[in-house]
N, C-alpha and C. Protein backbone atom coordinates (compact mmCIF):
# COMPACT_ATOMS: atom_id res chain seq x y z
N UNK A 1 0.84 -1.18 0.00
CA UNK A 1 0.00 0.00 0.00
C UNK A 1 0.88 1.24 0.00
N UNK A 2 0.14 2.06 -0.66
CA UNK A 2 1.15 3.15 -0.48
C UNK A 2 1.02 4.28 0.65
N UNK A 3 2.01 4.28 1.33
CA UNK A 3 1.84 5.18 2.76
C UNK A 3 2.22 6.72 1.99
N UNK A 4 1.41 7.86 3.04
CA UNK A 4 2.07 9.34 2.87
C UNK A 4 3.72 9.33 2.93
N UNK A 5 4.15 10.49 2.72
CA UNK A 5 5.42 10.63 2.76
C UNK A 5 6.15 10.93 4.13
N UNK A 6 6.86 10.83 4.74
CA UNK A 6 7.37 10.72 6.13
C UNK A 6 7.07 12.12 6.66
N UNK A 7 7.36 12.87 5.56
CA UNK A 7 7.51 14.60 5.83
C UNK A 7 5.88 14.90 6.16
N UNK A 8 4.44 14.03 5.81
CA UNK A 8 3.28 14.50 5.97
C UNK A 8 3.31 13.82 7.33
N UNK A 9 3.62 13.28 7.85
CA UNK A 9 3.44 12.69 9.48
C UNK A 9 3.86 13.81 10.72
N UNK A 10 5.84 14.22 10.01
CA UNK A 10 6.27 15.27 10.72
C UNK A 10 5.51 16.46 10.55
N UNK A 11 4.78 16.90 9.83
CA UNK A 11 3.81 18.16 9.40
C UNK A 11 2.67 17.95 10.11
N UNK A 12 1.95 16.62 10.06
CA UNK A 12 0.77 16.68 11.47
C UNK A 12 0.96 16.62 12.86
N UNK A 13 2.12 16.16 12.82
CA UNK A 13 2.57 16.38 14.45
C UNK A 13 2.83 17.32 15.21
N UNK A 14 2.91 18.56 14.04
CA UNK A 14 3.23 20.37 14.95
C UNK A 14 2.46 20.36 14.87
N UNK A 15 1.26 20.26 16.53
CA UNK A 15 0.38 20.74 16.71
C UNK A 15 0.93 22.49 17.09
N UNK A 16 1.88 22.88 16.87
CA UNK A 16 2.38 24.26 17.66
C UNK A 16 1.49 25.08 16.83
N UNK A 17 1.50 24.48 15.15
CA UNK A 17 1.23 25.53 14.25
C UNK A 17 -0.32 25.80 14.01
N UNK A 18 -1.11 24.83 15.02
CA UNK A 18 -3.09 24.71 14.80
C UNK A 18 -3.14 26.05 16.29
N UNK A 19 -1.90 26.37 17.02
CA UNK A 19 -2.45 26.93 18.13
C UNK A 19 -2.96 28.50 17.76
N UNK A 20 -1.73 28.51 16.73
CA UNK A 20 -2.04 30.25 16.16
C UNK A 20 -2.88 30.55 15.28
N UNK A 21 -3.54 29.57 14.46
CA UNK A 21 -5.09 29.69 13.83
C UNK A 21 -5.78 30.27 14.57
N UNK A 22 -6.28 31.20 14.01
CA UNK A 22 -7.52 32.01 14.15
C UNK A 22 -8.84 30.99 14.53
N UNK A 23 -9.63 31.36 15.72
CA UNK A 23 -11.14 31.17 15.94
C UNK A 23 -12.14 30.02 14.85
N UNK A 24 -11.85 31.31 14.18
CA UNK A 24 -12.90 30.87 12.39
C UNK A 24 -12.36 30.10 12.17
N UNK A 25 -11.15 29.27 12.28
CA UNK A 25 -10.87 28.25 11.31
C UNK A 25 -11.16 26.78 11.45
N UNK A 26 -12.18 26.14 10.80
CA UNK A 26 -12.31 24.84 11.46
C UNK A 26 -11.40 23.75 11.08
N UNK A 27 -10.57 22.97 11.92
CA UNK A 27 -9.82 21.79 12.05
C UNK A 27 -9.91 20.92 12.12
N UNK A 28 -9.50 20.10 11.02
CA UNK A 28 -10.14 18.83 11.04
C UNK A 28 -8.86 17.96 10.84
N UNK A 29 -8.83 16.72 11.19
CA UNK A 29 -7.44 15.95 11.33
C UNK A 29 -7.59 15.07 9.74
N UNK A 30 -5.88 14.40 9.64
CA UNK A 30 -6.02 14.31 8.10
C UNK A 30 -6.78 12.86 7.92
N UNK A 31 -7.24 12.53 6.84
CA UNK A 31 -7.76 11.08 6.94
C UNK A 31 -6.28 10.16 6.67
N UNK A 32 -7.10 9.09 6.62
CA UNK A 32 -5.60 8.06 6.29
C UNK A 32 -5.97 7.82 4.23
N UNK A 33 -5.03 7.63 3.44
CA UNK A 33 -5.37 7.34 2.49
C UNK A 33 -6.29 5.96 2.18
N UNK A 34 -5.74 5.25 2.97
CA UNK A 34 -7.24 4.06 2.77
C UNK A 34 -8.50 4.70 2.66
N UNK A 35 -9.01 5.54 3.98
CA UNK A 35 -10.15 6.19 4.00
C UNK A 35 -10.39 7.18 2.98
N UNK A 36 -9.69 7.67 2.29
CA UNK A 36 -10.36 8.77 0.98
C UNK A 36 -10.13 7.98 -0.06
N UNK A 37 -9.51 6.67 0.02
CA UNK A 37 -9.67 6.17 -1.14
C UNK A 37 -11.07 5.24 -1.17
N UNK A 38 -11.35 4.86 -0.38
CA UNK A 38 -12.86 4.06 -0.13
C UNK A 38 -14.02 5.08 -0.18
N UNK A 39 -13.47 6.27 0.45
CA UNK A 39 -14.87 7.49 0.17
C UNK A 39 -14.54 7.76 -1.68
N UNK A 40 -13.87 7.58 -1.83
CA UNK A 40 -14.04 7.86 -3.49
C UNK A 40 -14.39 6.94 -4.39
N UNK A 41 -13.96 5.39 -3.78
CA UNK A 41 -14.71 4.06 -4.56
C UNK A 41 -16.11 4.34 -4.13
N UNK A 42 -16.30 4.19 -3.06
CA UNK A 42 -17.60 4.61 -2.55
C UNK A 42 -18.69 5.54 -3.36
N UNK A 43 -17.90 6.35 -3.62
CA UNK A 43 -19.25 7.71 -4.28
C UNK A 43 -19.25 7.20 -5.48
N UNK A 44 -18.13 6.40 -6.21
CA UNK A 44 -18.53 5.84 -7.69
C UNK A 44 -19.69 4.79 -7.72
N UNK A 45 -19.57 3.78 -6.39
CA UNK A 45 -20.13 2.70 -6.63
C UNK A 45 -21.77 3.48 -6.72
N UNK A 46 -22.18 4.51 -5.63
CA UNK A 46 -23.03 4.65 -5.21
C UNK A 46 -23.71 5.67 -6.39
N UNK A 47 -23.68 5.75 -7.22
CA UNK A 47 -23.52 6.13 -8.53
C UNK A 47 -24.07 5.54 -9.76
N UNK A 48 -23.89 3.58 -9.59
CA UNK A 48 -23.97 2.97 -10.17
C UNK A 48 -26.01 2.66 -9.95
N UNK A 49 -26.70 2.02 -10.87
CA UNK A 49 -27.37 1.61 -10.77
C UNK A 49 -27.41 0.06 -9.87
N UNK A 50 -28.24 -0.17 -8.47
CA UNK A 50 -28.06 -1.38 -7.90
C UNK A 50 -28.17 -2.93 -8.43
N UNK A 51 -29.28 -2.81 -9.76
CA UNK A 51 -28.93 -3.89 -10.87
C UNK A 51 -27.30 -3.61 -11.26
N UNK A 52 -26.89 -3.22 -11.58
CA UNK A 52 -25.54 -3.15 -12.16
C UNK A 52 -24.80 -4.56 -10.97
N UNK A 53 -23.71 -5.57 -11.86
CA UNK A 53 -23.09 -6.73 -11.12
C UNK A 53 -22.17 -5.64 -9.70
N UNK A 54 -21.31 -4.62 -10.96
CA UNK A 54 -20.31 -4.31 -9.59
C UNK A 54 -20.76 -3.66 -8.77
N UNK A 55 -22.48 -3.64 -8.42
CA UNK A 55 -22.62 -2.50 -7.33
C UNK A 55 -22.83 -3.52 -5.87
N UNK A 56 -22.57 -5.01 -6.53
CA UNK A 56 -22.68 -5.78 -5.03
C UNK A 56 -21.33 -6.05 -4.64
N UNK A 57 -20.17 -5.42 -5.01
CA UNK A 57 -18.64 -5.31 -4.75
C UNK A 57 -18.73 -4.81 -3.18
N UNK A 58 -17.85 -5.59 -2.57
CA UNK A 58 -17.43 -4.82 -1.15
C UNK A 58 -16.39 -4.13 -1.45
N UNK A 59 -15.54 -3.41 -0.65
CA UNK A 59 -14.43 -2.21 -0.83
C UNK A 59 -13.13 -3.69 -0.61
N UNK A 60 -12.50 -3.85 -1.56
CA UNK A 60 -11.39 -4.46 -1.46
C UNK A 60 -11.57 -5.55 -1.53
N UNK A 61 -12.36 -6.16 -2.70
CA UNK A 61 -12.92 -7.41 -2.67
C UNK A 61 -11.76 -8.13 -3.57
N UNK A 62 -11.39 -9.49 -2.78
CA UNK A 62 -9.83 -10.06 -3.29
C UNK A 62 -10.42 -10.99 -4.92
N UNK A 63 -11.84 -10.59 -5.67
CA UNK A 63 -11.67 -11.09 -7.06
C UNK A 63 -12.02 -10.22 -7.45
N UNK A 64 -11.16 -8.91 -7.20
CA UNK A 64 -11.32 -8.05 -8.30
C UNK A 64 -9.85 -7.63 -8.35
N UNK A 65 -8.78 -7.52 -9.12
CA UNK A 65 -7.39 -7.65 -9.37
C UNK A 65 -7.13 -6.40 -8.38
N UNK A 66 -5.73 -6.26 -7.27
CA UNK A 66 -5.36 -5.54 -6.88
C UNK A 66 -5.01 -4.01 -7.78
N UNK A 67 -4.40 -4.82 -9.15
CA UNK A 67 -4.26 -2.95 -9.31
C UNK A 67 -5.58 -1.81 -9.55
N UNK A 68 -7.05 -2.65 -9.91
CA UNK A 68 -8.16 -1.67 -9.65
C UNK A 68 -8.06 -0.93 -8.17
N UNK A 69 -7.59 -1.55 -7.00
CA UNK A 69 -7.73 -1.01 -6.03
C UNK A 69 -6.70 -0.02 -5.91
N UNK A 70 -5.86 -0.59 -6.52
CA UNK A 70 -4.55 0.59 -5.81
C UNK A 70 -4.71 1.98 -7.03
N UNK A 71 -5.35 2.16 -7.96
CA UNK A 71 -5.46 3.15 -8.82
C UNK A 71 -6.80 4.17 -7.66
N UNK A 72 -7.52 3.54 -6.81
CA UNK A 72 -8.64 4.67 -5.58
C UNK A 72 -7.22 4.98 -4.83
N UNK A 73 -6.68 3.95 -4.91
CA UNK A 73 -5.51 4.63 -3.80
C UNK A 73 -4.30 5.79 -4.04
N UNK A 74 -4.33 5.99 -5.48
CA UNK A 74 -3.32 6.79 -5.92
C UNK A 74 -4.22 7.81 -5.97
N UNK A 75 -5.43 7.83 -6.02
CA UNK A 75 -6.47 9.26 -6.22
C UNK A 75 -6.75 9.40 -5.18
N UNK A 76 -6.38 8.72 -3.90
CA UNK A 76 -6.47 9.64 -2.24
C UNK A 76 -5.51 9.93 -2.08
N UNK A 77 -4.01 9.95 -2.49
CA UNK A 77 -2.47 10.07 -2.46
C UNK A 77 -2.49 11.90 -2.93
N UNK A 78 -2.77 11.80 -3.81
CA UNK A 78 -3.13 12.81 -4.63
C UNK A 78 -3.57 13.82 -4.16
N UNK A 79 -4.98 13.66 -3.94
CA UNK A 79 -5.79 14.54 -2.70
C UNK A 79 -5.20 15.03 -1.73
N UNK A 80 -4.70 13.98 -0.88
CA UNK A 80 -4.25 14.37 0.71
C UNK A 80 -2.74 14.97 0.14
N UNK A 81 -1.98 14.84 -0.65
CA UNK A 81 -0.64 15.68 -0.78
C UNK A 81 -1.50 17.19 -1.69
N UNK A 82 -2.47 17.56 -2.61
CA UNK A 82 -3.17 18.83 -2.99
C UNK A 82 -3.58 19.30 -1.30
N UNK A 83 -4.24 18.92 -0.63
CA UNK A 83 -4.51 19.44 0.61
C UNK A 83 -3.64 19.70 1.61
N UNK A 84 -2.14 19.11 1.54
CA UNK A 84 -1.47 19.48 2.70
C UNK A 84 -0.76 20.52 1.57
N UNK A 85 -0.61 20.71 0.33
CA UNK A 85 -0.24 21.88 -0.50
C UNK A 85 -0.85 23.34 0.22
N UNK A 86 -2.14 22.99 0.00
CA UNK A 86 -2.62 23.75 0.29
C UNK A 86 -2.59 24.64 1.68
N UNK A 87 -2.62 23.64 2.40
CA UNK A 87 -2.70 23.86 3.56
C UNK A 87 -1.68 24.20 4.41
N UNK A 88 0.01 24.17 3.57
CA UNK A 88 0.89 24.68 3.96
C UNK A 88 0.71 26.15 3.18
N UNK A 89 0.29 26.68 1.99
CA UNK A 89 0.00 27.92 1.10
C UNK A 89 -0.58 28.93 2.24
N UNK A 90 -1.44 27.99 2.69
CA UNK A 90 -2.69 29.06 3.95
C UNK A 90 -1.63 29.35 5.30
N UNK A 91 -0.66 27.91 5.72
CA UNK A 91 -0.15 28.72 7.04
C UNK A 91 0.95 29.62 6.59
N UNK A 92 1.83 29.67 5.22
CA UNK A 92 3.00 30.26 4.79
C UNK A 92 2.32 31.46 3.86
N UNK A 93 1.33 32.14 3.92
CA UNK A 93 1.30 33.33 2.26
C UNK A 93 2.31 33.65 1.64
N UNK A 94 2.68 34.09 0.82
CA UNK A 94 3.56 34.68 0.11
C UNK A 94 3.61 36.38 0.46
């Protein structure tokens, strides 16, 4: 599976830097990539018509070839490194 990068672990662990956020800002902790990759298989499946075969698929079902799964997993990889982009842009402005 593919884990975040070491540097996104050391980046959630300064809680120093959530203390100087402003009030307004709501905080939310990061997901794990398993979990945004299943919320994103998820919203496809749920999508599908329930006649449809693959809509009786469970999340990680071992007869359906691993690399379908690991392609949800490179599109939560993705996500969660655009969001800690981001989210370093918001604590650093230019």
């Amino acid at each position: 599976m593919i884990e975040l990068l070491g540097a996104t672990e050391s980046f959630l662990a300064r809680r120093d830097i959530f203390d100087q956020r402003p009030s307004s800002v709501l905080m939310l902790e990061m997901p794990s990539v398993e979990d945004v990759a299943k919320a994103i298989w998820q919203r496809q499946r749920n999508a599908l018509d329930p006649a449809a075969i693959s809509y009786s698929v469970q999340w990680r079902d071992p007869s359906i070839p691993q690399k379908f799964w690991d392609e949800f997993v490179l599109d939560a990889y993705a996500v969660l490194l655009l969001l800690i982009e981001k989210h370093t842009e918001y604590e650093n402005p230019r």
